[in-house]
C-alpha atoms as a PDB file:
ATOM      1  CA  UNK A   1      33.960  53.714 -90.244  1.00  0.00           C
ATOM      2  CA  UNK A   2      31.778  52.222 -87.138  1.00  0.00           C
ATOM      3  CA  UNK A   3      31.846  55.963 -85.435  1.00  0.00           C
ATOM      4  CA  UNK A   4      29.932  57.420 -88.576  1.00  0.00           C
ATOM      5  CA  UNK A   5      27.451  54.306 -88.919  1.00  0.00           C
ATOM      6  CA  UNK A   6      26.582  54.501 -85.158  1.00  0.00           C
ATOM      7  CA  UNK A   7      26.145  58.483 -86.005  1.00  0.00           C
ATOM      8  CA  UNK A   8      23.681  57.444 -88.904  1.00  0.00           C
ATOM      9  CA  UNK A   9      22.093  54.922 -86.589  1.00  0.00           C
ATOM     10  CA  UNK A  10      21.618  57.687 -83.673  1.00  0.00           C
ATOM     11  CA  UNK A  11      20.323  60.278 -85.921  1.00  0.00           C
ATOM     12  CA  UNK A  12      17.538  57.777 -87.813  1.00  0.00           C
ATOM     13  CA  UNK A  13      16.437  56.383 -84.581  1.00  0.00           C
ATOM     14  CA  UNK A  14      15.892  60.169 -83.326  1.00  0.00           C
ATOM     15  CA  UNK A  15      14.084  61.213 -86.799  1.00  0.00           C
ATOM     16  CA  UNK A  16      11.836  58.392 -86.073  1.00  0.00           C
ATOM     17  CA  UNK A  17      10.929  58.837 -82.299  1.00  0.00           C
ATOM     18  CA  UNK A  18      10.225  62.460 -83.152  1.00  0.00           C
ATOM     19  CA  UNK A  19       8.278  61.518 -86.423  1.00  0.00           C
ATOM     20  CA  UNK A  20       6.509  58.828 -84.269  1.00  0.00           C
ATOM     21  CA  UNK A  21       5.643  61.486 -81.339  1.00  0.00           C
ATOM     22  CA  UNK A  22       4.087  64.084 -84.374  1.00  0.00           C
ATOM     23  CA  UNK A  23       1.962  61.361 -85.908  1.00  0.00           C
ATOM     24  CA  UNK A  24       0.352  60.375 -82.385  1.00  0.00           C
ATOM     25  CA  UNK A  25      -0.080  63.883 -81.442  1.00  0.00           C
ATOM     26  CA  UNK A  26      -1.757  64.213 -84.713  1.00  0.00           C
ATOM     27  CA  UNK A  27      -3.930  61.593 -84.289  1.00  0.00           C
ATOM     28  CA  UNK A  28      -4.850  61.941 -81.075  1.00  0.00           C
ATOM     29  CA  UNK A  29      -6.018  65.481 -82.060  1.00  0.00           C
ATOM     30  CA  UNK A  30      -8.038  63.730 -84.893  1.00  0.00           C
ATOM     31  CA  UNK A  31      -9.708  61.437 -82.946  1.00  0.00           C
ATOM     32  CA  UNK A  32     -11.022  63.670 -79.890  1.00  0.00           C
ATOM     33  CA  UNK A  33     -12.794  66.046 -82.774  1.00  0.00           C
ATOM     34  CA  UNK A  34     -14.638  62.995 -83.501  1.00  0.00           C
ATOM     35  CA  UNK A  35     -16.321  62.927 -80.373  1.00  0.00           C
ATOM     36  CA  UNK A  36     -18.485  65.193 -80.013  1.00  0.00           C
ATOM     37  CA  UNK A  37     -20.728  65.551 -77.151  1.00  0.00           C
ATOM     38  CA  UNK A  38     -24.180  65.807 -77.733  1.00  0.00           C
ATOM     39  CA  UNK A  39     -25.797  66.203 -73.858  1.00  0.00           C
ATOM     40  CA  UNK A  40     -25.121  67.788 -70.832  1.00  0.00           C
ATOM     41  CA  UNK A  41     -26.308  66.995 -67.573  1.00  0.00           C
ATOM     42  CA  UNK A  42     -28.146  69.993 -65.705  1.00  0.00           C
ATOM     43  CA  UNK A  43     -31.070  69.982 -63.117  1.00  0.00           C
ATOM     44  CA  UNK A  44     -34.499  68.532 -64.335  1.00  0.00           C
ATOM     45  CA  UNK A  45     -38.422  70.189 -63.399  1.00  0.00           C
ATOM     46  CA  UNK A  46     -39.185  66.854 -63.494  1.00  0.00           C
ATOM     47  CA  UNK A  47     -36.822  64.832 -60.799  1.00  0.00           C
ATOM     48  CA  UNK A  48     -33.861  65.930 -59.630  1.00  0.00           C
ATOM     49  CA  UNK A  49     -31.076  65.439 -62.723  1.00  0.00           C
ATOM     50  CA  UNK A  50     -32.191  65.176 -65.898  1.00  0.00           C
ATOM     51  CA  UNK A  51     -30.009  64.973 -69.751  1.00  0.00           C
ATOM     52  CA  UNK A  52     -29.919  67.666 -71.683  1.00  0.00           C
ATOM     53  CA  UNK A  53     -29.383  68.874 -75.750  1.00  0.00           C
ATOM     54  CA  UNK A  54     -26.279  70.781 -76.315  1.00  0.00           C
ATOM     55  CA  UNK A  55     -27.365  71.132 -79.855  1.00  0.00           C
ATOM     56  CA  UNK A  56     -30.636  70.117 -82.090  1.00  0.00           C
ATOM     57  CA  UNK A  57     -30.184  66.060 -82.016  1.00  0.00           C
ATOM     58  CA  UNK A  58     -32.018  64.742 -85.468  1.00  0.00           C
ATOM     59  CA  UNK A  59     -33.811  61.762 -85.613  1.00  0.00           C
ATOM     60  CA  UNK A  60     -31.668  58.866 -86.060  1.00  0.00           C
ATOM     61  CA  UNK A  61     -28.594  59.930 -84.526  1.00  0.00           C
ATOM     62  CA  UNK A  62     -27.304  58.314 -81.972  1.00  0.00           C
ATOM     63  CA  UNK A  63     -26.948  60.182 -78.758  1.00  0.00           C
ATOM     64  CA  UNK A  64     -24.975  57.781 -76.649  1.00  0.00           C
ATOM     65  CA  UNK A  65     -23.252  54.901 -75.958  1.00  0.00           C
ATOM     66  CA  UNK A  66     -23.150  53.533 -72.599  1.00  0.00           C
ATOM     67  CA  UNK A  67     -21.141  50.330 -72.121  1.00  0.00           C
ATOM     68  CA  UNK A  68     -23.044  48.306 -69.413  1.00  0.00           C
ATOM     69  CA  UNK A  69     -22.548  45.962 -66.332  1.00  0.00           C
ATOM     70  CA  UNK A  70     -24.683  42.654 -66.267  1.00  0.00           C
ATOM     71  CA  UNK A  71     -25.850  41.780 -63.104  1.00  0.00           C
ATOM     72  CA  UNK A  72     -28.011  39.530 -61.837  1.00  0.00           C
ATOM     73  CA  UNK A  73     -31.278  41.122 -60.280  1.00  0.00           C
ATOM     74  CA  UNK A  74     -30.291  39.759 -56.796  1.00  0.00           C
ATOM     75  CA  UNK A  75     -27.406  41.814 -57.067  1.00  0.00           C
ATOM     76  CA  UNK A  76     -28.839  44.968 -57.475  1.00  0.00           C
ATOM     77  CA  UNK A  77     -30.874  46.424 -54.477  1.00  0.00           C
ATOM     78  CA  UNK A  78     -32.001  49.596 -52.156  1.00  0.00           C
ATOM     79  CA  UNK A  79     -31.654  53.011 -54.564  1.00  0.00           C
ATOM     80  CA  UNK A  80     -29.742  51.659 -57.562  1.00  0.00           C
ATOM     81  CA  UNK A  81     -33.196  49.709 -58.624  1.00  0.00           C
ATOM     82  CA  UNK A  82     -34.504  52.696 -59.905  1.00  0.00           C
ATOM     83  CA  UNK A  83     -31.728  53.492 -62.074  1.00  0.00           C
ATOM     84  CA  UNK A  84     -31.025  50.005 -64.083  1.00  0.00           C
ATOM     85  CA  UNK A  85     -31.907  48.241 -66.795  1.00  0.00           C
ATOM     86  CA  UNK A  86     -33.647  44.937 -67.935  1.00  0.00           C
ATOM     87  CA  UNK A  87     -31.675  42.899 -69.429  1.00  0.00           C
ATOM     88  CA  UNK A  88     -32.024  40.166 -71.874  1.00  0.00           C
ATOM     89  CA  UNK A  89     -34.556  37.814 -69.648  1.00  0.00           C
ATOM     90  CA  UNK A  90     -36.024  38.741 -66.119  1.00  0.00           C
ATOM     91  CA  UNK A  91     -33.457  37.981 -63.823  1.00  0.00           C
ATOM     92  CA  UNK A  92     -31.097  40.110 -65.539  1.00  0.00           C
ATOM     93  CA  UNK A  93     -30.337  44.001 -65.195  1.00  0.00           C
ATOM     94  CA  UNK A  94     -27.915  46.441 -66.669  1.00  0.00           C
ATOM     95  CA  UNK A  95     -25.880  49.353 -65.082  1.00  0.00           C
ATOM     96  CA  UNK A  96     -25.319  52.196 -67.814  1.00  0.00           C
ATOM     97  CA  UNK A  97     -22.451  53.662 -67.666  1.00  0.00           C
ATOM     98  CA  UNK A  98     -21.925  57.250 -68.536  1.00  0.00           C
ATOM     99  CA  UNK A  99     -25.374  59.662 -68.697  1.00  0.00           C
ATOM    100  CA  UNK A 100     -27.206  56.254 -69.647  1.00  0.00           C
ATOM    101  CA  UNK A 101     -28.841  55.720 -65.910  1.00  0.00           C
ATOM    102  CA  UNK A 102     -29.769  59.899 -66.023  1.00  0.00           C
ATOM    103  CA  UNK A 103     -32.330  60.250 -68.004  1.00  0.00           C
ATOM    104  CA  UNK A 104     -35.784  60.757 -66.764  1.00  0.00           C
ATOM    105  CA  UNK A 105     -39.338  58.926 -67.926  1.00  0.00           C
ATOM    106  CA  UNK A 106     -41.785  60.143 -70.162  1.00  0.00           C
ATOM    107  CA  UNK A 107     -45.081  58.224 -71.357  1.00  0.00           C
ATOM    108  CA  UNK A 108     -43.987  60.579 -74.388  1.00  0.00           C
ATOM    109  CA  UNK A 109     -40.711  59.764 -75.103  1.00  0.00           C
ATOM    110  CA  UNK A 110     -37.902  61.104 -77.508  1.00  0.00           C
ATOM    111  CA  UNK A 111     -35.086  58.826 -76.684  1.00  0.00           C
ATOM    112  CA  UNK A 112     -35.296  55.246 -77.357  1.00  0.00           C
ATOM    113  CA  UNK A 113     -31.920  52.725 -76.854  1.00  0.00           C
ATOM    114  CA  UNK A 114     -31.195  49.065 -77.596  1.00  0.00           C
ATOM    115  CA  UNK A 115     -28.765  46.773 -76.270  1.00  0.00           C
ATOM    116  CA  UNK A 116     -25.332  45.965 -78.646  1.00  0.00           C
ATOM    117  CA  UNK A 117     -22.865  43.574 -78.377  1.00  0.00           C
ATOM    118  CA  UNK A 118     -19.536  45.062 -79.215  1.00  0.00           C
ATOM    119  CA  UNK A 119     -16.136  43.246 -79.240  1.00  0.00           C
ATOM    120  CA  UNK A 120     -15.367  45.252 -75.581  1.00  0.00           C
ATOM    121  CA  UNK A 121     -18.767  43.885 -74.226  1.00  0.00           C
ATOM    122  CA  UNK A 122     -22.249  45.265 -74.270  1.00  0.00           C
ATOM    123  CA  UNK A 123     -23.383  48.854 -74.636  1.00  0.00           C
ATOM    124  CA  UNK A 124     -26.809  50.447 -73.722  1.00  0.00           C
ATOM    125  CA  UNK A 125     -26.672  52.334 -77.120  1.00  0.00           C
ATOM    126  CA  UNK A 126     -29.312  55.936 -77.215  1.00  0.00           C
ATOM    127  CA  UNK A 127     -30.362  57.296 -80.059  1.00  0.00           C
ATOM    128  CA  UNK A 128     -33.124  60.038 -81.087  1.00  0.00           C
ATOM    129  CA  UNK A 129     -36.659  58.863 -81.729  1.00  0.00           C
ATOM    130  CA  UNK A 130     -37.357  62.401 -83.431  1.00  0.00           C
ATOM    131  CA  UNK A 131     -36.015  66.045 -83.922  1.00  0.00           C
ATOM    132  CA  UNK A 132     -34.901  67.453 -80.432  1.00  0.00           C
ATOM    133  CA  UNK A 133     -33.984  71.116 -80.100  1.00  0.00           C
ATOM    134  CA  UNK A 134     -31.033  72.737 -78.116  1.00  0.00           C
ATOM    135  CA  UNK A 135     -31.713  72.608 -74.652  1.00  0.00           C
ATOM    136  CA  UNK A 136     -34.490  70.326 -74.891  1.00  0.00           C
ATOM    137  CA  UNK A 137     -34.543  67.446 -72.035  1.00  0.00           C
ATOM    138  CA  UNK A 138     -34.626  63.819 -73.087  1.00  0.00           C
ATOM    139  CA  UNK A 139     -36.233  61.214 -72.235  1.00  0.00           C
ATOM    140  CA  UNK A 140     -37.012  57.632 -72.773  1.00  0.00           C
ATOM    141  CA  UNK A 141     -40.075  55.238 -71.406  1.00  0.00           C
ATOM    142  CA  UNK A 142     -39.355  53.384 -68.549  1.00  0.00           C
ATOM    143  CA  UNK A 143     -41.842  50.478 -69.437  1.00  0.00           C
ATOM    144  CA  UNK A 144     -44.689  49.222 -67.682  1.00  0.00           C
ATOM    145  CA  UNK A 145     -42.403  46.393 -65.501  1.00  0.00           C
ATOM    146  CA  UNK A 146     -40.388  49.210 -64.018  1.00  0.00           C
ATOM    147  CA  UNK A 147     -43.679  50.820 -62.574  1.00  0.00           C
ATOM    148  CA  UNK A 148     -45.574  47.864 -61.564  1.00  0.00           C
ATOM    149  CA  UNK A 149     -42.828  46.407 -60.248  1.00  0.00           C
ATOM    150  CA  UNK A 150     -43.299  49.483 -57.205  1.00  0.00           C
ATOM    151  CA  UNK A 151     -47.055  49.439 -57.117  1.00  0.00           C
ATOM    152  CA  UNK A 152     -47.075  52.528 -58.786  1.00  0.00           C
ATOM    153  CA  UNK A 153     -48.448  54.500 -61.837  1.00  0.00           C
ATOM    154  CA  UNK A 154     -46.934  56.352 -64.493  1.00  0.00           C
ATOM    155  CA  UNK A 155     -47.090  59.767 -63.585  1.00  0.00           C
ATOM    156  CA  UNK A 156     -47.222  60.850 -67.308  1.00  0.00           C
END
């Protein structure tokens, strides 16, 4: 009689390893549908790399969300400057991960983000200001404090 129970043992144990490995391919499959990329990055007429529309974006939606680094500001220096965050208070900046740090300036802009506190840690999250068509480039305002703060102007 113990031959034929470890037989009924084997075979549920297999039935539910191979049960187990369909449902997790299934889901799996489920899940990446759900993301769906929005932007591409592609080369910019207005500086060097730029983020781009795969499809129309409608207001609202959000495009992207970038889970940060906070750093202190006297741990960011030379080139990455141009490409971080401010954070919460002055003396703190935020590294975007993802296409966050790629998008370009505009005095105009159609891309607007806010910081959100998630159970993982904080995410830059980006999200349409208006309609944007296919193709269309997008960009956010890079505040007054990120100009000033090189003695320069906005350019537009």
């Amino acid at each position: 009689m113990e031959p034929s129970l470890f037989s009924l043992f084997i075979i549920v144990f297999a039935s539910g390893l191979g049960l187990g490995f369909i449902i997790g391919k299934s889901y799996r499959k489920h899940t990446e549908k759900q993301e769906i990329r929005l932007v591409r990055v592609g080369r910019s007429n207005v500086s060097g790399r730029g983020v781009f529309a795969i499809n129309n974006i409608a207001q609202g939606d959000i495009i992207e969300r970038c889970p940060v680094l906070e750093l202190d500001e006297n741990d960011v220096g030379g080139e990455l400057m141009n490409y971080v965050f401010y954070g919460d208070d002055e003396s703190t900046r935020l590294v975007a991960m993802g296409n966050g740090m790629l998008f370009n300036h505009s005095s105009f802009p159609n891309v607007g983000y806010y910081l959100d506190e998630t159970p993982l840690g904080a995410e830059l999250v980006i999200y349409a200001l208006r309609n944007i068509r296919k193709d269309e480039e997008l960009f956010y305002n890079y505040g007054d404090a990120w100009w000033t703060s090189r003695n320069m102007t906005d350019k537009n």
